[in-house]
C-alpha atoms as a PDB file:
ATOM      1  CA  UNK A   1       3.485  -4.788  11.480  1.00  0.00           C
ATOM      2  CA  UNK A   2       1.972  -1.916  10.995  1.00  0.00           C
ATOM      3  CA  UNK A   3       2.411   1.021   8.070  1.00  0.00           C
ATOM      4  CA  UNK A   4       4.016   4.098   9.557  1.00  0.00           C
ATOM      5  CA  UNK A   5       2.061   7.652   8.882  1.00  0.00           C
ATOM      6  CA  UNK A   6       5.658   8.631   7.771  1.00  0.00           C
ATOM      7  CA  UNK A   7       6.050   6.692   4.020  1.00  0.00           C
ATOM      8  CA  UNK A   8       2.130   6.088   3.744  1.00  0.00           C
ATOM      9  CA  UNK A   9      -0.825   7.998   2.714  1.00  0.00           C
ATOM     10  CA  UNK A  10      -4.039   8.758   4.123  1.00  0.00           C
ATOM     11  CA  UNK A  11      -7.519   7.373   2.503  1.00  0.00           C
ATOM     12  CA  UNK A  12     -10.855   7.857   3.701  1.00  0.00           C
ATOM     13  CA  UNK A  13     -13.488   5.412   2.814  1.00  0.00           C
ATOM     14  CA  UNK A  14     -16.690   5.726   4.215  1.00  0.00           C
ATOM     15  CA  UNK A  15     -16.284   7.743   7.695  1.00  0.00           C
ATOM     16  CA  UNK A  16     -12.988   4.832   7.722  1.00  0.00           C
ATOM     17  CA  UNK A  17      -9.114   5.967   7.509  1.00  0.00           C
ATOM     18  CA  UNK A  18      -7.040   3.482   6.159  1.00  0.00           C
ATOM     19  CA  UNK A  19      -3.100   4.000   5.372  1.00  0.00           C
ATOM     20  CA  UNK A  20      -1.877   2.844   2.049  1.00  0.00           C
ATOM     21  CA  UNK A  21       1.852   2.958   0.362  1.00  0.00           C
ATOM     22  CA  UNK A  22       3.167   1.227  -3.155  1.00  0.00           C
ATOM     23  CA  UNK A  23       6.667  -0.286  -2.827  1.00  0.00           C
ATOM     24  CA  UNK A  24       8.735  -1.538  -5.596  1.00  0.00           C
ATOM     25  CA  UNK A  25      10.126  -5.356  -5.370  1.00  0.00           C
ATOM     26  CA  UNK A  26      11.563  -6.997  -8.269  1.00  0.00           C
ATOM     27  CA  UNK A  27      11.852  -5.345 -11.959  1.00  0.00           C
ATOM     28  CA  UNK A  28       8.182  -4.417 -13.332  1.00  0.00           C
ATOM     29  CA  UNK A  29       6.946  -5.785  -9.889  1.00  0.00           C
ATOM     30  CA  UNK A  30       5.049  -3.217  -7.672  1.00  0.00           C
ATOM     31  CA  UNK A  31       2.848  -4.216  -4.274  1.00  0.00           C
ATOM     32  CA  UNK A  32      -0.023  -1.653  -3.049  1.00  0.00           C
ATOM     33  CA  UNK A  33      -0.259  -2.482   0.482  1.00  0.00           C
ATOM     34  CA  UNK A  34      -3.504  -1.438   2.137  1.00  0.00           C
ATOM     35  CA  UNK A  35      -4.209  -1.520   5.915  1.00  0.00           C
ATOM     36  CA  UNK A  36      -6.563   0.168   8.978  1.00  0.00           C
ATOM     37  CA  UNK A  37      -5.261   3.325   9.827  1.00  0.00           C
ATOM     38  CA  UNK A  38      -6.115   3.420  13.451  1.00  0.00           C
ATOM     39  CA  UNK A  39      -6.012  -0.044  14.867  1.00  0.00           C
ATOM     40  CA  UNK A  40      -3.968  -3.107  14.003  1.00  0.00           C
ATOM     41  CA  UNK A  41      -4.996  -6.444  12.064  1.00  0.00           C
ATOM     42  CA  UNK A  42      -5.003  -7.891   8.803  1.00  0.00           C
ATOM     43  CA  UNK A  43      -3.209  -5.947   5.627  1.00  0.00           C
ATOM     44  CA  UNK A  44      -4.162  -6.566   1.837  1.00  0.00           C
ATOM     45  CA  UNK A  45      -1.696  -6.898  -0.676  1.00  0.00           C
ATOM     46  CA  UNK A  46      -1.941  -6.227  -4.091  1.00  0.00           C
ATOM     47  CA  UNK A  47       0.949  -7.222  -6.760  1.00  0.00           C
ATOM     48  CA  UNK A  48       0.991  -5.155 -10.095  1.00  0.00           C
ATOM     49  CA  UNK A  49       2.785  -6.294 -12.993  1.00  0.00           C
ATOM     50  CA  UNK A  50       3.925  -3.425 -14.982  1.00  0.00           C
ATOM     51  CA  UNK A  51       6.111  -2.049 -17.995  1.00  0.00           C
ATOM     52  CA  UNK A  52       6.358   1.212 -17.448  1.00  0.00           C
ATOM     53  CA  UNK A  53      10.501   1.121 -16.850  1.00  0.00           C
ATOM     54  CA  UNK A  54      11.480  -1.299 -19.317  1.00  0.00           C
ATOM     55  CA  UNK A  55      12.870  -0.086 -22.849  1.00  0.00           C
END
């Protein structure tokens, strides 16, 4: 599955477009998800722990 350009961003790296988006999961629980932006393969996920909504 691939990222749609509508939802994901646009990164240059190296003459290279990739297509990148953040998407919430569980509570203090984000995933950056990282991926080509003109052909398919593999993705790269990266989970973020944060604390920025809890009070």
């Amino acid at each position: 599955m691939t990222l749609s350009k509508k939802g994901s961003r646009k990164i240059v790296v190296g003459n290279v477009e990739y297509r990148w988006t953040i998407s919430a999961t569980t509570r203090g629980r984000f995933v950056l998800i990282v991926e080509h932006g003109k052909e398919k393969g593999q993705r790269i996920e990266v989970q973020i722990q944060s604390d920025i909504n809890e009070l």
